[in-house]
N, C-alpha and C. Protein backbone atom coordinates (compact mmCIF):
# COMPACT_ATOMS: atom_id res chain seq x y z
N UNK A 1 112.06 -34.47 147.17
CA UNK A 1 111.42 -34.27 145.89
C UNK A 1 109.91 -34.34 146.08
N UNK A 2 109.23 -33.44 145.50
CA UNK A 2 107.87 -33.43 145.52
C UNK A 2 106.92 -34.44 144.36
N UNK A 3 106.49 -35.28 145.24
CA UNK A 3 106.18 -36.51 144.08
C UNK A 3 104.06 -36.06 143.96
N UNK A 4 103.81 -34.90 144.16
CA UNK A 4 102.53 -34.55 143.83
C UNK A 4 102.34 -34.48 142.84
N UNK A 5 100.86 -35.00 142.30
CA UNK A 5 100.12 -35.46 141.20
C UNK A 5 99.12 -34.04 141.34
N UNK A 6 98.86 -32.68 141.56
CA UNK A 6 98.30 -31.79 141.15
C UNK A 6 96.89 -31.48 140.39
N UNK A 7 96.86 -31.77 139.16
CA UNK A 7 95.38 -32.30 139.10
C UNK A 7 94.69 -33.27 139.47
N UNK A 8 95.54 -34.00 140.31
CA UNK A 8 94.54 -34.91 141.22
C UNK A 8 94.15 -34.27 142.17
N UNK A 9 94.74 -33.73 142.60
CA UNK A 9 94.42 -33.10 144.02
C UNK A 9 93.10 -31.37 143.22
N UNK A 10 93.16 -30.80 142.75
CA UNK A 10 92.32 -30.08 142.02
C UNK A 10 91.19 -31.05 142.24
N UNK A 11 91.03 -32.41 141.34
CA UNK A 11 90.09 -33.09 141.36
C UNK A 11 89.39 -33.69 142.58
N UNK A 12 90.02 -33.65 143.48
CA UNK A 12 89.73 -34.30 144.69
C UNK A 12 88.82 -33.16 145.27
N UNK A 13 89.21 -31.87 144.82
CA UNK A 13 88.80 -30.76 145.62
C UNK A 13 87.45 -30.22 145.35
N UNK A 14 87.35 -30.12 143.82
CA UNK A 14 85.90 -30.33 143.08
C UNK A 14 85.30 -31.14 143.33
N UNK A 15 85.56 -32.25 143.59
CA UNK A 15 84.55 -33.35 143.85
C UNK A 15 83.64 -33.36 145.24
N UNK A 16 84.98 -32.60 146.37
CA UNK A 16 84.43 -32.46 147.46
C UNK A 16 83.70 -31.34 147.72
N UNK A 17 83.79 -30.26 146.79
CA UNK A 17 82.41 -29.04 146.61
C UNK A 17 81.61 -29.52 145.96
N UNK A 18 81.57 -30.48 144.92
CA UNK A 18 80.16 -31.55 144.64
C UNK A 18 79.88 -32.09 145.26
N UNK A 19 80.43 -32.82 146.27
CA UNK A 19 79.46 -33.54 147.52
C UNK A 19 78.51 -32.63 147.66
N UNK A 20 79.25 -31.33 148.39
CA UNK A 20 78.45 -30.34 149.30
C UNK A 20 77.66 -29.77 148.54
N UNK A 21 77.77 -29.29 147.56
CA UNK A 21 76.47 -28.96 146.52
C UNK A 21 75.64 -29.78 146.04
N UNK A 22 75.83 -31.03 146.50
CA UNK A 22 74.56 -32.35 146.25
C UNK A 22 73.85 -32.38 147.51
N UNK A 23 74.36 -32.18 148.67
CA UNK A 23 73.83 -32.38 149.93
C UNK A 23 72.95 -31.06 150.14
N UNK A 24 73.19 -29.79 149.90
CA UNK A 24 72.38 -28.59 149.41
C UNK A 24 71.55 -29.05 148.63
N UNK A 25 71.53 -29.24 147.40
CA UNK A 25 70.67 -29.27 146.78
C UNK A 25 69.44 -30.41 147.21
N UNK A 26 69.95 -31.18 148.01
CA UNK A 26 69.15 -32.18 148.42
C UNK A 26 68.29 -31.43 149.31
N UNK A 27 68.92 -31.08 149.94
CA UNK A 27 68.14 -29.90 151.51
C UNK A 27 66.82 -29.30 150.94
N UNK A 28 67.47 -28.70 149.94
CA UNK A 28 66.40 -27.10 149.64
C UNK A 28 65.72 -27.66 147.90
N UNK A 29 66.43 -28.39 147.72
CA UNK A 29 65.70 -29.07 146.74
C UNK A 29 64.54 -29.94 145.89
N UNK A 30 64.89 -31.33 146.55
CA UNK A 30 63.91 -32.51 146.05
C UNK A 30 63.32 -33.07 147.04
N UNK A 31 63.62 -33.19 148.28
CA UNK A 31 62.70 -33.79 149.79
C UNK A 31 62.90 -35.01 149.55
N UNK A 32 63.83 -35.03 149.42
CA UNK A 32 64.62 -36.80 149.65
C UNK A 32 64.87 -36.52 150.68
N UNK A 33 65.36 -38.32 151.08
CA UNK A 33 65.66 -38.70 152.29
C UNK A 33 67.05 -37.83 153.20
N UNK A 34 66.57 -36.92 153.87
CA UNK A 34 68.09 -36.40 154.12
C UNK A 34 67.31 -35.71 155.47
N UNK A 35 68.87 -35.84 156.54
CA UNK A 35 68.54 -35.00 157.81
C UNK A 35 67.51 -33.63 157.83
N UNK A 36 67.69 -32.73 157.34
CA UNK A 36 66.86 -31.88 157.06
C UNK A 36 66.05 -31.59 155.73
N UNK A 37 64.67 -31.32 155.63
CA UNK A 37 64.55 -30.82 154.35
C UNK A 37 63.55 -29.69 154.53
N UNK A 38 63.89 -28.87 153.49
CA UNK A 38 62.88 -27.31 153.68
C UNK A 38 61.57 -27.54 153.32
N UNK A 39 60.87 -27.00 154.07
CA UNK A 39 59.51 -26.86 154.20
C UNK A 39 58.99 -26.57 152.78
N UNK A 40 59.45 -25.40 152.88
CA UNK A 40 58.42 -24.82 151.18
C UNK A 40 59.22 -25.08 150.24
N UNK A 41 58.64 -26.29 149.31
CA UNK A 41 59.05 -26.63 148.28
C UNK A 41 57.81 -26.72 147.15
N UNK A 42 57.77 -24.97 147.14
CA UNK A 42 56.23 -24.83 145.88
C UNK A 42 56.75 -24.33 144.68
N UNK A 43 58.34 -24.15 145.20
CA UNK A 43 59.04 -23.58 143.25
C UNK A 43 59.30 -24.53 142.50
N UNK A 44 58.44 -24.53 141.78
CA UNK A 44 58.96 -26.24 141.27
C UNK A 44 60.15 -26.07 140.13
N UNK A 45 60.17 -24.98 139.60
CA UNK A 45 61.30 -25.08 138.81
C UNK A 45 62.44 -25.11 139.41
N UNK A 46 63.02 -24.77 140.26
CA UNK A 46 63.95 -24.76 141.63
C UNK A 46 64.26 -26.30 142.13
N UNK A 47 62.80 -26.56 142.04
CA UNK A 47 63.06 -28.25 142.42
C UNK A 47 63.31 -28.85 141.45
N UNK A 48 62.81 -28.49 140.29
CA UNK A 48 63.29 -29.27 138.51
C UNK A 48 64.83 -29.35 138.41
N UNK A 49 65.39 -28.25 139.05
CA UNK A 49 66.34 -27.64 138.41
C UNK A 49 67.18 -28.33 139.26
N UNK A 50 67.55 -28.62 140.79
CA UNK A 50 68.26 -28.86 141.38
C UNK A 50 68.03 -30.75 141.59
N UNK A 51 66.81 -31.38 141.20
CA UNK A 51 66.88 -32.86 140.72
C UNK A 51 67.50 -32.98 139.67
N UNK A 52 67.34 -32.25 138.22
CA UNK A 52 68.28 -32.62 137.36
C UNK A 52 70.02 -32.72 137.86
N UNK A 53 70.04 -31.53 138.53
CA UNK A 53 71.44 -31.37 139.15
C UNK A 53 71.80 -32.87 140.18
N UNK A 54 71.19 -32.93 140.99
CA UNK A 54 71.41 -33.94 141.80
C UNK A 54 71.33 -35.36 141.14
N UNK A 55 70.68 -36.12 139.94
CA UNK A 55 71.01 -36.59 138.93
C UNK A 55 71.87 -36.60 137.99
N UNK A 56 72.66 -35.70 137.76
CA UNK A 56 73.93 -36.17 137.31
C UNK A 56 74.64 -35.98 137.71
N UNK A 57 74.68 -35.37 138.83
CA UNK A 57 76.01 -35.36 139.66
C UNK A 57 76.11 -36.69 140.39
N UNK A 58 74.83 -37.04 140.69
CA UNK A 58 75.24 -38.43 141.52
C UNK A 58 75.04 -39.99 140.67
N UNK A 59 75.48 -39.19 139.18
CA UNK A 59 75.84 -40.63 138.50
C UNK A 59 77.24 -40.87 138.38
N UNK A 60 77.84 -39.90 138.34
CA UNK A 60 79.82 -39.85 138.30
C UNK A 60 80.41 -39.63 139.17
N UNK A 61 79.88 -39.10 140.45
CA UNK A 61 80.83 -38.33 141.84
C UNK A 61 81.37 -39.09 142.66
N UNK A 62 80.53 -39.61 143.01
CA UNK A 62 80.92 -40.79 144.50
C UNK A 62 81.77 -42.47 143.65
N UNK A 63 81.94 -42.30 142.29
CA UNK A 63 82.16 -43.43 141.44
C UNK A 63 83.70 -43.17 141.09
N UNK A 64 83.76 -41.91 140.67
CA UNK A 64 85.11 -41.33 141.04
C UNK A 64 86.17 -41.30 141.83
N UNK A 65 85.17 -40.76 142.69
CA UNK A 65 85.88 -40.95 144.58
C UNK A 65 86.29 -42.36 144.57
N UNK A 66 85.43 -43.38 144.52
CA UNK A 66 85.77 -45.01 144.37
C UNK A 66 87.81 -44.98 143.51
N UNK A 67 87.35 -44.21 141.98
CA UNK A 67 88.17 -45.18 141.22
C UNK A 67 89.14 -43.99 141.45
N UNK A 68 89.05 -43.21 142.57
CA UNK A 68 90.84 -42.28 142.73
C UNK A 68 91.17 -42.95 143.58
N UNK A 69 90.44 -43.42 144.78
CA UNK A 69 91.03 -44.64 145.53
C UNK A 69 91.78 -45.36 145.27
N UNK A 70 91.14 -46.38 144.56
CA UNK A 70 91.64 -47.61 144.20
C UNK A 70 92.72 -47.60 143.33
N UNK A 71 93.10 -46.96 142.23
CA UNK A 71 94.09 -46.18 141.76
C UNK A 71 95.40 -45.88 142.98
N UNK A 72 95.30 -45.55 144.00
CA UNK A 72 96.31 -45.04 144.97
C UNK A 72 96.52 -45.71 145.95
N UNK A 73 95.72 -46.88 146.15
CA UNK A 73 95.86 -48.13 147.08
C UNK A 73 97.30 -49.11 146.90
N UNK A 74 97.20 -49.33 145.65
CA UNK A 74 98.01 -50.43 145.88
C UNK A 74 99.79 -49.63 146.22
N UNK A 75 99.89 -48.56 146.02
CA UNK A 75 100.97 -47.74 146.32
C UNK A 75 101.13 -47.61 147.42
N UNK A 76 100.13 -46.87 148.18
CA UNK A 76 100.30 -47.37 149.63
C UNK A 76 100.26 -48.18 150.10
N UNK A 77 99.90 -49.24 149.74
CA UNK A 77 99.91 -50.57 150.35
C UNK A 77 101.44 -51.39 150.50
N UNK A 78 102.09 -50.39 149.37
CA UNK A 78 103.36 -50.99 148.74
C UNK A 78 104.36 -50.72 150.09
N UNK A 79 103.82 -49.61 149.93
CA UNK A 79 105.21 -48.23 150.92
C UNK A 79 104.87 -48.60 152.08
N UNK A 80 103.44 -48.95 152.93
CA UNK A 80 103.31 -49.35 154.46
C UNK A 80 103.08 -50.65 154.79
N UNK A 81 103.10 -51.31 153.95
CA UNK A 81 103.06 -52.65 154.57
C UNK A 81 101.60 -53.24 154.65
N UNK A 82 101.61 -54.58 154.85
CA UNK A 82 99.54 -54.71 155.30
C UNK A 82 99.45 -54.48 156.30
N UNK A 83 100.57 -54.30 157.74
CA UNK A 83 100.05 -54.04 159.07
C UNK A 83 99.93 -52.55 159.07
N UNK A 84 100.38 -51.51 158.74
CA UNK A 84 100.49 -50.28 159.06
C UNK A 84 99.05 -50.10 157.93
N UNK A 85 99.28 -50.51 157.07
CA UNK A 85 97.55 -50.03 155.69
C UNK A 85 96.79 -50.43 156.44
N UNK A 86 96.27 -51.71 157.36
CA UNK A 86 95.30 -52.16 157.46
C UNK A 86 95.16 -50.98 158.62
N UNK A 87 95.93 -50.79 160.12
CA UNK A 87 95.73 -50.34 160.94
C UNK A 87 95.21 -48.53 160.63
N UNK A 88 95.92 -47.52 159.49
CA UNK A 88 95.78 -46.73 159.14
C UNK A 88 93.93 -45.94 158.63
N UNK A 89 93.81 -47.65 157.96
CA UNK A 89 92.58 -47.51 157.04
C UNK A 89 91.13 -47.48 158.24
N UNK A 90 91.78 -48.52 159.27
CA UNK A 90 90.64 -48.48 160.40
C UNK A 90 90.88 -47.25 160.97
N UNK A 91 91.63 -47.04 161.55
CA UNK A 91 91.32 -45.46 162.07
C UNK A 91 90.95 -44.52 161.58
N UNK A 92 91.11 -44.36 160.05
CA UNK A 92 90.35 -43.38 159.40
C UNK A 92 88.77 -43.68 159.20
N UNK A 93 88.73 -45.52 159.65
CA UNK A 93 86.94 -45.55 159.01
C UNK A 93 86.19 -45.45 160.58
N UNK A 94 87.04 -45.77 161.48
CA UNK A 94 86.38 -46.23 162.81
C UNK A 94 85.96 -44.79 163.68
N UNK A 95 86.95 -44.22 163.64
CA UNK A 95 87.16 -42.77 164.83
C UNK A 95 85.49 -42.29 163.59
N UNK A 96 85.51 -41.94 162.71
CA UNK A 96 84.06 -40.93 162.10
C UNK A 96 82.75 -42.28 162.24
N UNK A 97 82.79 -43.10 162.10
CA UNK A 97 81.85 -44.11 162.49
C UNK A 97 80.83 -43.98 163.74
N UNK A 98 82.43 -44.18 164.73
CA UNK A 98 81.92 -43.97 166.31
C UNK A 98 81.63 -42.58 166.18
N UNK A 99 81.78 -41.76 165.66
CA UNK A 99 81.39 -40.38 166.25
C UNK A 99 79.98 -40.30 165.34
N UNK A 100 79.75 -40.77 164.53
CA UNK A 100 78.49 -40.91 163.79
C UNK A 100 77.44 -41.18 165.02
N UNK A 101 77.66 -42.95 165.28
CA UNK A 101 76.66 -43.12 165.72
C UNK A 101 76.25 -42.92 167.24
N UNK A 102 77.60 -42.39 168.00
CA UNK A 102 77.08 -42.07 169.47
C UNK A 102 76.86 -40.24 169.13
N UNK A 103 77.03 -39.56 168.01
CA UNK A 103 76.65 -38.47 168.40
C UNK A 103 75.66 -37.62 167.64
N UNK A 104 75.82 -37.59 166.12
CA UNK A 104 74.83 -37.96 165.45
C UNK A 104 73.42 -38.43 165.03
N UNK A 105 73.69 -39.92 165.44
CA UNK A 105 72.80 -40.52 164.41
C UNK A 105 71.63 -40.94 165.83
């Protein structure tokens, strides 16, 4: 039986083309703190336009992401146990970590 929740997953998916359209807009946008940022930033309406954007997107997005989590935790926690959740959760945080900072950062 297919126990998928569907507009969650929709939602998960939008959210993750709002990341990426916050991290754009950051780029070519406002000259915040971010790996790259573009040189010519003399359109200022361009830059008006994509700070407002990056302001409200990053008052609800990443807060979301939080509360779909936590919402779906204690279920898995239910179904794997604390040894298999705990071990699961590190490998998903550890393996992108290490690759962060030896290759990356």
């Amino acid at each position: 039986m297919n126990n998928r929740i569907y507009y969650v997953d929709n939602l998960r998916v939008f959210l993750t083309v709002l990341v990426i359209l916050h991290h754009v807009a950051m780029t070519y946008g406002t000259g915040g703190l971010w790996y790259f940022v573009d040189i010519d930033q003399t359109q200022t309406l361009t830059s008006v336009i994509l700070a407002t954007f990056i302001c409200i997107n990053q008052s609800f997005f990443m807060g979301l992401f939080f509360f779909l989590s936590g919402y779906f935790t204690p279920n898995s926690y239910d179904r794997k146990g604390p040894t298999l959740f705990i071990r699961g959760r590190f490998i998903r945080l550890i393996i992108p970590i290490v690759f962060y900072i030896f290759f990356l950062s």
